[in-house]
Every structure is written in structure tokens, then in C-alpha cells.
N, C-alpha and C. Protein backbone atom coordinates (compact mmCIF):
# COMPACT_ATOMS: atom_id res chain seq x y z
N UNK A 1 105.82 78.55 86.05
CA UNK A 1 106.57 79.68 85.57
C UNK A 1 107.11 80.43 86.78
N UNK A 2 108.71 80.76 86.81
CA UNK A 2 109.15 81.61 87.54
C UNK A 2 109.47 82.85 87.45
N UNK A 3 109.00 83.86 88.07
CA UNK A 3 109.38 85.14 87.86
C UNK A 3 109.67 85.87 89.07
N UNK A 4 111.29 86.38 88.91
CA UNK A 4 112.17 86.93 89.93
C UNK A 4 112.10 88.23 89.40
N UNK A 5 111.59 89.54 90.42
CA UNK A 5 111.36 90.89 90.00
C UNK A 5 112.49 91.60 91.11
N UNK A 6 113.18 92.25 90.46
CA UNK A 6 114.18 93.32 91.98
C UNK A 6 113.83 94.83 90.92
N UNK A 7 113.30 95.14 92.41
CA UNK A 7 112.77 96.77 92.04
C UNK A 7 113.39 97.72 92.87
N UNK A 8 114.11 98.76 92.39
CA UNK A 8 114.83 100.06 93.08
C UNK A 8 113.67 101.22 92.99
N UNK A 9 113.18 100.38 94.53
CA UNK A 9 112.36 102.25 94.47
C UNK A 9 113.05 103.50 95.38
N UNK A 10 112.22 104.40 94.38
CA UNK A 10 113.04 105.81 94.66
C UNK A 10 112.47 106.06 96.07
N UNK A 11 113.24 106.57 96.97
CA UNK A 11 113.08 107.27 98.27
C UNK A 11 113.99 108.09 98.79
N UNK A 12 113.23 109.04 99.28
CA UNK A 12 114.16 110.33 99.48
C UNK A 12 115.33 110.01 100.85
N UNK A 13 116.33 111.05 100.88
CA UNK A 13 117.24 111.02 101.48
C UNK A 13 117.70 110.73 102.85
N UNK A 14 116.45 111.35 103.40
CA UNK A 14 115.95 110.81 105.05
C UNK A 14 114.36 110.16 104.88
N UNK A 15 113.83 109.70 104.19
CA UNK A 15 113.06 109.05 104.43
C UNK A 15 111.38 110.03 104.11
N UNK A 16 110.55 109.51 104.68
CA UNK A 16 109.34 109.97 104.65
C UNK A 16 109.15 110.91 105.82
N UNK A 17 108.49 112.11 105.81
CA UNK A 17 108.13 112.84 107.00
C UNK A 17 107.67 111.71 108.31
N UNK A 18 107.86 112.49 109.26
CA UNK A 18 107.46 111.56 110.86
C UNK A 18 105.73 111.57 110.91
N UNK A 19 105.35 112.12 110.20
CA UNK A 19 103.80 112.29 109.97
C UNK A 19 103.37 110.77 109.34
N UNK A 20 103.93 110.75 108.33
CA UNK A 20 103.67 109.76 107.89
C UNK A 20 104.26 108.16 108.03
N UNK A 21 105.17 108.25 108.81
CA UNK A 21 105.47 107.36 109.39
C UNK A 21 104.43 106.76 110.58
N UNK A 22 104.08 107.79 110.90
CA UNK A 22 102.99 107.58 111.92
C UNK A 22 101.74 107.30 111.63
N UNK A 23 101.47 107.72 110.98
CA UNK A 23 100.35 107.14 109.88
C UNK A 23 100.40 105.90 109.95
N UNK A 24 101.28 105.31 109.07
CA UNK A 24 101.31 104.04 108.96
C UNK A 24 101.26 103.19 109.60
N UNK A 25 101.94 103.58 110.45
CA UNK A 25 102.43 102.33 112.09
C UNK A 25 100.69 102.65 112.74
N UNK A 26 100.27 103.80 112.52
CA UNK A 26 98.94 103.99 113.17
C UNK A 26 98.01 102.84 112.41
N UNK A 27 98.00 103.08 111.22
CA UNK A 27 97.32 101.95 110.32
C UNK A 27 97.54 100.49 110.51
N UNK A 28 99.06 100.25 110.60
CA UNK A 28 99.10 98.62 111.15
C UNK A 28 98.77 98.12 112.72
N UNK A 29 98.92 99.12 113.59
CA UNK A 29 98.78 98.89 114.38
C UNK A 29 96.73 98.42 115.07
N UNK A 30 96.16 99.45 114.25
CA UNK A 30 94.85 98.98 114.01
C UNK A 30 94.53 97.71 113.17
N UNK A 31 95.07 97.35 112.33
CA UNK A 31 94.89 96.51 111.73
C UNK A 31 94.67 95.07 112.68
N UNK A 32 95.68 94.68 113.18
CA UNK A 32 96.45 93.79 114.12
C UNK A 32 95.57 94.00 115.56
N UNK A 33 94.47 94.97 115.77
CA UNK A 33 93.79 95.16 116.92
C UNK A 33 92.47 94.33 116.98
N UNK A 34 92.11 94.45 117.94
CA UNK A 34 90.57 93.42 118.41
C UNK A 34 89.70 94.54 119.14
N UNK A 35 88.15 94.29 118.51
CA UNK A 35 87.39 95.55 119.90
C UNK A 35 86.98 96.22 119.01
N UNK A 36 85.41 96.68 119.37
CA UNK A 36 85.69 98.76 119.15
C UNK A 36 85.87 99.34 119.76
N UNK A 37 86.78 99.33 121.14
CA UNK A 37 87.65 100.14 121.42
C UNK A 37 88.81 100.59 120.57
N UNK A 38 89.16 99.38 119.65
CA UNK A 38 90.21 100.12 119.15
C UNK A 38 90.07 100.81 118.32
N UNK A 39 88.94 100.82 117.19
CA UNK A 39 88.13 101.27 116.29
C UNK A 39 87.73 102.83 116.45
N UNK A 40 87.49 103.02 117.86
CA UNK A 40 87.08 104.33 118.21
C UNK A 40 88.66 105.06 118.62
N UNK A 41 89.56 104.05 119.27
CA UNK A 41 90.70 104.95 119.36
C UNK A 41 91.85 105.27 118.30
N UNK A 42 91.40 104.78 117.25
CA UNK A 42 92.00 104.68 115.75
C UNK A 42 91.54 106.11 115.30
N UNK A 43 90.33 106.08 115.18
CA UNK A 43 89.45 107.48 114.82
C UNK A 43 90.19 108.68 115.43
N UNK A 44 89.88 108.41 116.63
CA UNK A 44 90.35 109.76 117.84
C UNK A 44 91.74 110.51 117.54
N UNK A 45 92.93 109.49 117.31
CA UNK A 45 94.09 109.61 117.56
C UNK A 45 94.37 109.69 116.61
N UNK A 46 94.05 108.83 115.23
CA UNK A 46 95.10 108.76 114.24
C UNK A 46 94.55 109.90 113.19
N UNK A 47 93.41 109.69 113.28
CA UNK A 47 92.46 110.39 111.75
C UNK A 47 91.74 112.09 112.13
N UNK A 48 92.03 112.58 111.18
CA UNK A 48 91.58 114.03 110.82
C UNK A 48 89.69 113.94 111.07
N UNK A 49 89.59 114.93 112.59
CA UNK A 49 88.46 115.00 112.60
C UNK A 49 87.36 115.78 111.62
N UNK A 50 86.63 115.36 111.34
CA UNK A 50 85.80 115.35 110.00
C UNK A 50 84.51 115.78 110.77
N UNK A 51 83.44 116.88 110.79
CA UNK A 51 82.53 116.91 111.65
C UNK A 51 81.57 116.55 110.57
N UNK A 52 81.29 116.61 109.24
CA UNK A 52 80.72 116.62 108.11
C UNK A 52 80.20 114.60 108.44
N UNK A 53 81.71 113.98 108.63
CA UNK A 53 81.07 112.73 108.34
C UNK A 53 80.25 111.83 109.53
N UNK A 54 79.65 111.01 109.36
CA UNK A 54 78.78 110.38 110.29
C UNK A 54 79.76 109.42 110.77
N UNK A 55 80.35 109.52 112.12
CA UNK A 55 81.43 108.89 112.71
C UNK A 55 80.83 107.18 113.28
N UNK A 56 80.01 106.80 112.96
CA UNK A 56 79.47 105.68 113.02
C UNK A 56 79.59 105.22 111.67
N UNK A 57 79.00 105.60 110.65
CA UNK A 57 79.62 104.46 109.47
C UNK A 57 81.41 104.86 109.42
N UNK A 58 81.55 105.80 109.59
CA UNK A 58 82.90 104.97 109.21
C UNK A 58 83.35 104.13 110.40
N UNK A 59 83.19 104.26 111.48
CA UNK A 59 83.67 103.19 112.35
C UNK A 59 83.25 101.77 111.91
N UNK A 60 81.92 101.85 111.60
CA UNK A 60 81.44 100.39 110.72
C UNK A 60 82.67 100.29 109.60
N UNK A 61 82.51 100.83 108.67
CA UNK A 61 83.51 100.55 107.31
C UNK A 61 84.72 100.19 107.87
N UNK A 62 85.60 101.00 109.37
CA UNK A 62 86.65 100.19 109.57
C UNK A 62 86.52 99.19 110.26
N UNK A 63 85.29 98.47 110.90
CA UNK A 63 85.66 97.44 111.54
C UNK A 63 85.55 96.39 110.29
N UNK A 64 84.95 96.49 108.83
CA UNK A 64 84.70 95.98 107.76
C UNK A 64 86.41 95.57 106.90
N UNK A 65 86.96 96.93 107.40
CA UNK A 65 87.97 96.81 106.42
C UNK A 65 88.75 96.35 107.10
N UNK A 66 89.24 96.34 108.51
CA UNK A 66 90.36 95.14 109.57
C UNK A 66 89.76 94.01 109.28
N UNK A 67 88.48 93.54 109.28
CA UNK A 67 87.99 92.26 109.18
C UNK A 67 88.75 91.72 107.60
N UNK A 68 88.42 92.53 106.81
CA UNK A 68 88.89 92.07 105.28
C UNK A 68 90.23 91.57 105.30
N UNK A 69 91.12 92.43 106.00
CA UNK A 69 92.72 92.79 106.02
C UNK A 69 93.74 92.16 106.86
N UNK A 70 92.71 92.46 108.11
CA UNK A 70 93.48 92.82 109.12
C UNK A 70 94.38 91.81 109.57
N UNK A 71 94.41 89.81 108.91
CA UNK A 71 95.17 89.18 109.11
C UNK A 71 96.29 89.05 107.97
N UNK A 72 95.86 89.99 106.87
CA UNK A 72 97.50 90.40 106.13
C UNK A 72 98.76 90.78 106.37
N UNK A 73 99.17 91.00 107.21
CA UNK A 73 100.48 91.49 107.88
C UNK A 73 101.42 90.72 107.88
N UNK A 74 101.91 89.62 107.05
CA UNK A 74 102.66 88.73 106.98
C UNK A 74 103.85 89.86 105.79
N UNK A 75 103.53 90.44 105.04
CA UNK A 75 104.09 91.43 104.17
C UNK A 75 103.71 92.33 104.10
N UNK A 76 104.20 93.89 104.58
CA UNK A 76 103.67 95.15 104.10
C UNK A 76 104.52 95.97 103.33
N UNK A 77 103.91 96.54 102.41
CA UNK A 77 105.29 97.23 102.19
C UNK A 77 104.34 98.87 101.67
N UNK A 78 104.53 99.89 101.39
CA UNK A 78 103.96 101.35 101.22
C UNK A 78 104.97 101.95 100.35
N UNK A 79 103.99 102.10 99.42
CA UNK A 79 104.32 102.99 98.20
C UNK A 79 103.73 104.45 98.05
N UNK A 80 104.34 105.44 97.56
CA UNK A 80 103.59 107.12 97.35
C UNK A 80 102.81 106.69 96.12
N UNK A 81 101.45 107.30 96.25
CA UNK A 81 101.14 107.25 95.06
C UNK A 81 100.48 108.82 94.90
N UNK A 82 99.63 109.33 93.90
CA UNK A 82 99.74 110.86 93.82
C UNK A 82 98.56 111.38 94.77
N UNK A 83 97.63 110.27 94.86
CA UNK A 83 96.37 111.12 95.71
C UNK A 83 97.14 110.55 97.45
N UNK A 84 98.34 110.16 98.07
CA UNK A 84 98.63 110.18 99.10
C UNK A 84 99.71 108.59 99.12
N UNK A 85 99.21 107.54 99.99
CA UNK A 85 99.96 106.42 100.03
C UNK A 85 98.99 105.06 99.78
N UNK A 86 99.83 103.99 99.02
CA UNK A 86 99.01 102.74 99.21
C UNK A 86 99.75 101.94 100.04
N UNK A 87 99.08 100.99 101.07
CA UNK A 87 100.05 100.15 101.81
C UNK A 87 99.31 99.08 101.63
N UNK A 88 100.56 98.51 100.63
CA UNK A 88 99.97 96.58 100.17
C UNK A 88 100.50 96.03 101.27
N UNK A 89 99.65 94.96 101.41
CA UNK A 89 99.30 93.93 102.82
C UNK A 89 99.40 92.47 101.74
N UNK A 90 100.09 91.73 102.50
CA UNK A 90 99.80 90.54 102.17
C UNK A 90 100.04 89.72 102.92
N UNK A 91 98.90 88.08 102.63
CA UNK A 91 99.44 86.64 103.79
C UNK A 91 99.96 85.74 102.91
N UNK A 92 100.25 85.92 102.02
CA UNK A 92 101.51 85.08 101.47
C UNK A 92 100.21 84.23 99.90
N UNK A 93 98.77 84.15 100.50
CA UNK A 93 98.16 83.75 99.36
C UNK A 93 97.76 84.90 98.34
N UNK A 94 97.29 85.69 99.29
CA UNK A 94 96.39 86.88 98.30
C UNK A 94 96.97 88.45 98.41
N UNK A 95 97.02 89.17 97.60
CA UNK A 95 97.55 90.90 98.89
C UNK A 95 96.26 91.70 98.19
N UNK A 96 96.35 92.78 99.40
CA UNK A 96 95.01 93.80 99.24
C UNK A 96 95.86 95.35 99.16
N UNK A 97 95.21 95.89 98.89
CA UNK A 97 95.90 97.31 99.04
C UNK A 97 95.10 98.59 99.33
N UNK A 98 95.42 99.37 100.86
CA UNK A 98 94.84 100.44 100.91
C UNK A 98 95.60 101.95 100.57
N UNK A 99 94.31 102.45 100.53
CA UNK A 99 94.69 103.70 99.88
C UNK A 99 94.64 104.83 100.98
N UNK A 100 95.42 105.77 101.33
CA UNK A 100 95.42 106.86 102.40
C UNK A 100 95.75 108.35 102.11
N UNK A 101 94.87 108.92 102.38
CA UNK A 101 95.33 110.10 102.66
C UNK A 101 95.54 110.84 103.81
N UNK A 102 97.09 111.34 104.46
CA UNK A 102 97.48 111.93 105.29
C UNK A 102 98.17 113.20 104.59
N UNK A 103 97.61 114.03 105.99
CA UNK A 103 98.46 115.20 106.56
C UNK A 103 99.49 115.30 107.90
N UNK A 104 100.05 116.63 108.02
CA UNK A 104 100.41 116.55 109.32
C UNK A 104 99.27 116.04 110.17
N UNK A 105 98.16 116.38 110.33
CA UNK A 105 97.09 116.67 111.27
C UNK A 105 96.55 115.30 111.49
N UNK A 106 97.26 114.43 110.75
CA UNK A 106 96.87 113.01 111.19
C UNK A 106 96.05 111.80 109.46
N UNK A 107 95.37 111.40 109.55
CA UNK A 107 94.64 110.23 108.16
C UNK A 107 93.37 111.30 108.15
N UNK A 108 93.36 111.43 106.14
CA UNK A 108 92.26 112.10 106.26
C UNK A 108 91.48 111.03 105.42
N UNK A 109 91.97 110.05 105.06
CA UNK A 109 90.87 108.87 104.26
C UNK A 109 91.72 107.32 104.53
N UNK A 110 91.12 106.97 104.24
CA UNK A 110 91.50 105.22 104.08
C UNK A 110 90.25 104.58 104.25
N UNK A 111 90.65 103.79 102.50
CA UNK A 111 89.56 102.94 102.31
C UNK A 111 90.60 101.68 101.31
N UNK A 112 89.75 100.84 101.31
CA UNK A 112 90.19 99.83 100.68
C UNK A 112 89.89 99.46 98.53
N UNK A 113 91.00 99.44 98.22
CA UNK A 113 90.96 99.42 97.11
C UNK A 113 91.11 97.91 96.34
N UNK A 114 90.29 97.85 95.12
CA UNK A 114 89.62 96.74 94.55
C UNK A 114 90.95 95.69 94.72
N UNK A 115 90.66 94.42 94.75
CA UNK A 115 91.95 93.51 94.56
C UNK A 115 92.37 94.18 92.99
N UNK A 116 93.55 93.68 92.80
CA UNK A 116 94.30 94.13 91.36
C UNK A 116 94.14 92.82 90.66
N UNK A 117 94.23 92.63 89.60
CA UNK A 117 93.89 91.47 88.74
C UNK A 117 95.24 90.59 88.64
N UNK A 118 95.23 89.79 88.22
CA UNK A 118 96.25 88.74 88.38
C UNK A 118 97.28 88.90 86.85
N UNK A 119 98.27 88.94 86.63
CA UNK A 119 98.90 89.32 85.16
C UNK A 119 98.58 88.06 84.79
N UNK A 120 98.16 87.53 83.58
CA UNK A 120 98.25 86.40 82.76
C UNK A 120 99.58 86.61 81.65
N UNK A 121 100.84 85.59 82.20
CA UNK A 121 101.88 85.20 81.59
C UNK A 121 101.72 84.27 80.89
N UNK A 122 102.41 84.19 79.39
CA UNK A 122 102.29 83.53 78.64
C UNK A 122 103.92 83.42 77.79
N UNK A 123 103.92 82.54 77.55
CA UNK A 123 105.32 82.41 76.79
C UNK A 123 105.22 83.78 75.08
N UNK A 124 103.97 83.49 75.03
CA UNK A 124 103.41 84.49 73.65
C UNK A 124 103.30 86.00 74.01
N UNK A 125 103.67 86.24 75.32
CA UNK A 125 103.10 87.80 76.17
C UNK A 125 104.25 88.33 77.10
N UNK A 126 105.15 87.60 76.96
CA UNK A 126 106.04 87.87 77.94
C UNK A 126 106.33 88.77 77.57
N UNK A 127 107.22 89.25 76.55
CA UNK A 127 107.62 90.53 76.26
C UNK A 127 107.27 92.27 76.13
N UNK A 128 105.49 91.46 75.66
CA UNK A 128 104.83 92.72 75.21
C UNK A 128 104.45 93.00 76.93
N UNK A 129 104.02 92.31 77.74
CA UNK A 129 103.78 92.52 79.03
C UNK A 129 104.96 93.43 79.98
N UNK A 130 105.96 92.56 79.91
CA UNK A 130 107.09 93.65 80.50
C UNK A 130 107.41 95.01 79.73
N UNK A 131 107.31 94.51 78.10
CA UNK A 131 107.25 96.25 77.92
C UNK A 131 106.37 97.38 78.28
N UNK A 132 104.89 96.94 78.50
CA UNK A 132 103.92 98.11 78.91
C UNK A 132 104.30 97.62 80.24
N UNK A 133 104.78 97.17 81.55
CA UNK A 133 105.03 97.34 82.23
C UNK A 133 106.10 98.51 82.48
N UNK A 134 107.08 98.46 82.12
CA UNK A 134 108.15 99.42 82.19
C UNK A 134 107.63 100.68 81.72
N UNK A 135 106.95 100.91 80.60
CA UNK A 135 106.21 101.80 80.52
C UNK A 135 105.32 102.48 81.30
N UNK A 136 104.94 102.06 82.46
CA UNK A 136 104.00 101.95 83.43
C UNK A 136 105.02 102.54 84.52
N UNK A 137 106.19 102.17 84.56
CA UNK A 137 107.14 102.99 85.31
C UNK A 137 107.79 101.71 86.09
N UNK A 138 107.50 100.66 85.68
CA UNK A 138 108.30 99.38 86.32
C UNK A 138 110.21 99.76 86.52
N UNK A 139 110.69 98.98 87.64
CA UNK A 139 111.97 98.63 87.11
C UNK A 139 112.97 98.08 87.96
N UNK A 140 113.69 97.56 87.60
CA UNK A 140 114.52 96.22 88.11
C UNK A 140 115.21 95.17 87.11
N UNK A 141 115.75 93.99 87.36
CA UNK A 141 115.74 92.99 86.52
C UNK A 141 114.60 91.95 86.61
N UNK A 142 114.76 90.88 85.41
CA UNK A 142 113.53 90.06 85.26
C UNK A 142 114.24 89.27 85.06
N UNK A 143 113.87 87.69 85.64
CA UNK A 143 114.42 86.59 85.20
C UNK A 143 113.24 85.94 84.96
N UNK A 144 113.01 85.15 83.88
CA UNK A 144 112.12 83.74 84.02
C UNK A 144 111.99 82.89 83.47
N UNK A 145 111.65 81.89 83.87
CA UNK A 145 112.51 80.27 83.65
C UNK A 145 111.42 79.66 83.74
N UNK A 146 111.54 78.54 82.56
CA UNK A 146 110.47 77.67 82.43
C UNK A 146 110.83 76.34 82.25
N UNK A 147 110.84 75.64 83.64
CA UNK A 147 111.87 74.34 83.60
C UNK A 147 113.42 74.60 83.52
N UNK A 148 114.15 74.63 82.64
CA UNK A 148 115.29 74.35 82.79
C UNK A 148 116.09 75.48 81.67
N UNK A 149 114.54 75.99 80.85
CA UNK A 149 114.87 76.94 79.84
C UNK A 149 114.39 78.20 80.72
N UNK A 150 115.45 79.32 80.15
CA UNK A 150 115.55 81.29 80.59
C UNK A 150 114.41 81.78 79.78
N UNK A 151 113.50 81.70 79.45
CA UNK A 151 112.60 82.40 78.27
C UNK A 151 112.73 83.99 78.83
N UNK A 152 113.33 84.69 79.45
CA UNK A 152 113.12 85.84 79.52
C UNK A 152 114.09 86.43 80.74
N UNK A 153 115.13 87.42 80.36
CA UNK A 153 116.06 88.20 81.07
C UNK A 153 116.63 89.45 80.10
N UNK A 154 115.67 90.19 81.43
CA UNK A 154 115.98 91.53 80.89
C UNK A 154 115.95 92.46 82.49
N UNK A 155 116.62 93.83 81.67
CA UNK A 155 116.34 94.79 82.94
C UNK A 155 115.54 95.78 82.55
N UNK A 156 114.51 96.58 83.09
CA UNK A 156 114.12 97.54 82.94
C UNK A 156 114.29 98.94 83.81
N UNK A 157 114.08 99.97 82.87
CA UNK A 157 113.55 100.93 83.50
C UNK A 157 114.69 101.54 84.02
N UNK A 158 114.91 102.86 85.03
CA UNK A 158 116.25 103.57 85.56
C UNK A 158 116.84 102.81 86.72
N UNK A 159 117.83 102.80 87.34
CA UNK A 159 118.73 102.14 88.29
C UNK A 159 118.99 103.66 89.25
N UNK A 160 119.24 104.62 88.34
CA UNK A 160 119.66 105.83 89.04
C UNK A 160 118.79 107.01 87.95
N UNK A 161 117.41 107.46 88.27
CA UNK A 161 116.97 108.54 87.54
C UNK A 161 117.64 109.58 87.61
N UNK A 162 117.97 109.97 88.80
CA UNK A 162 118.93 111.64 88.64
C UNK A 162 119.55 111.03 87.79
N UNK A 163 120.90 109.80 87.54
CA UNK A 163 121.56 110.23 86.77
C UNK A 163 121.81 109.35 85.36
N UNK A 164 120.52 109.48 85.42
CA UNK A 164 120.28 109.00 84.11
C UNK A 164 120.78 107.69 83.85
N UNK A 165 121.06 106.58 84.78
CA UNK A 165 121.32 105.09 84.61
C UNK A 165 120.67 103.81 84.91
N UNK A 166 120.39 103.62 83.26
CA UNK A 166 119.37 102.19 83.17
C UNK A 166 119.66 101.37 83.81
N UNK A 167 119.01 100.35 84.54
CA UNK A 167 119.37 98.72 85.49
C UNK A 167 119.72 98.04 84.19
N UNK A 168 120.51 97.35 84.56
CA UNK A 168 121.25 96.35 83.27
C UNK A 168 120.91 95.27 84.02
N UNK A 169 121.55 94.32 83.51
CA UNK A 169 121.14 92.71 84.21
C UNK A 169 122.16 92.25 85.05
N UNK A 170 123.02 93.50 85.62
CA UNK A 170 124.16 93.30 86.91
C UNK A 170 123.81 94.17 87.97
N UNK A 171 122.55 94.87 87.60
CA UNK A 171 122.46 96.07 88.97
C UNK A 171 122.04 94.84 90.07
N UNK A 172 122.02 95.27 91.25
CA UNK A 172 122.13 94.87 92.08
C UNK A 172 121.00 95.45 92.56
């Protein structure tokens, strides 16, 4: 089964604050590191000093969570979500996704969140699936093809929310 997804996500006009840009690049850049040197200079530099927490487990938990991750970088991509940002990682077999909270003042959390479950597509589910998807706030077009037959083309969801225009099956 093939399924081609194009998604218009919303992003503001200049982009994300420089805070959080930095964040991130702070986050991949640990990721992609070797050592606890880098572990301790991840802490120092990137993350909101915390005197409350015991700066040894979390240095453990991140050398736990680069180990889990840290050769995902073949795809990243970062989405807002409401308690801060998730940045899905993937190596092309599996993707993981962490969860962050930043301020100006630098990362005040990141931890790693459960794998997501796999959608089970079915020729009998296709529809009802993309509809609670879109419902879910999905949107783009959908193509999918099974052999040589289209069993499914549709668009969902807004193309342009300010102005009120659905993706049809020509948005781009």
C-alpha cells in the first residue's frame, strides 16, 4: 500500500524566535555528540539551570536518551505543540520523538516520548481513518494506490486557515 501525504504547516511570518532556534540546533547538535563532556556541556549551555534537580540523573537520562536517538538524524523535522516543541527524528526505519520545553533562558525539559503506534490501513478503514485524522487537525492531499488501482484521493483539512481555504486535490 502506497500512501503520499503533503502537509501545509502553519508557520509564522519570520519564523520561530532565535531562542528557539537555538534550542534546537542545541538539541541536534548533542545528539550527534560523543563523551560526557558533551553531556555536561549540553546541560551548562543549553538548559535552564534547575538547582532543585539532581544534575547527575539527568546527565544519566541524557546520555540514555542520545544513546536511544542519537543516530536518528537522517530526518528531523519540529513541530509546536502546546506544552512547548516535539522534534521527530528519524533513520529512515523507525522515528522517535522528543518533547521540549524552552524559554528565552535556554531548555527547561526534554525527555523522550513513547514511540507512536503504527496506523493499521486497511482497504475497510481508509476512509474512516483519514476522517478522524483530519479531525485531529491533519491536512494536505492523500493519494493511495493499491497496485494499479487509486482506492483513495482526497484532500483534507485548510490550505489557507486565515482565509478560510480548503486543500483540494490541486493545492500544491
Amino acid at each position: 500500500m502506497l500512501a503520499l501525504l503533503w502537509a501545509l504547516p502553519a508557520q509564522a511570518q519570520d519564523g520561530p524566535p532565535a531562542f528557539v532556534r537555538d534550542a534546537v540546533d542545541a538539541v541536534i547538535t548533542f545528539l550527534q555528540s560523543a563523551g560526557d563532556e558533551a553531556v555536561e556541556e549540553f546541560i551548562a549551555q543549553a538548559m535552564v539551570s534547575d538547582e532543585a534537580q539532581d544534575r547527575t540523573a539527568l546527565a544519566n537520562r541524557l546520555r540514555t536518551l542520545r544513546t536511544e536517538v542519537g543516530s536518528m538524524t537522517d530526518d528531523i523535522s519540529v513541530e509546536a505543540d502546546p506544552d512547548g516543541l516535539r522534534i521527530l527524528l528519524s533513520d529512515g526505519r523507525a522515528e522517535r520523538q522528543l518533547a521540549l520545553g524552552v524559554e528565552p533562558q535556554g531548555i527547561t525539559r526534554i525527555y523522550l516520548l513513547p514511540p507512536t503506534e503504527a496506523l493499521e490501513l486497511t482497504r475497510e478503514n481508509l476512509a474512516a481513518t483519514f476522517d478522524r485524522l483530519e479531525d485531529e487537525g491533519m491536512a494536505g492531499v492523500v493519494f493511495v494506490r493499491l497496485g494499479d488501482e487509486v482506492v483513495l484521493e482526497r484532500a483534507l483539512g485548510m490550505a489557507d486557515p486565515v482565509r478560510r481555504r480548503a486543500n483540494t486535490l490541486e493545492t500544491v
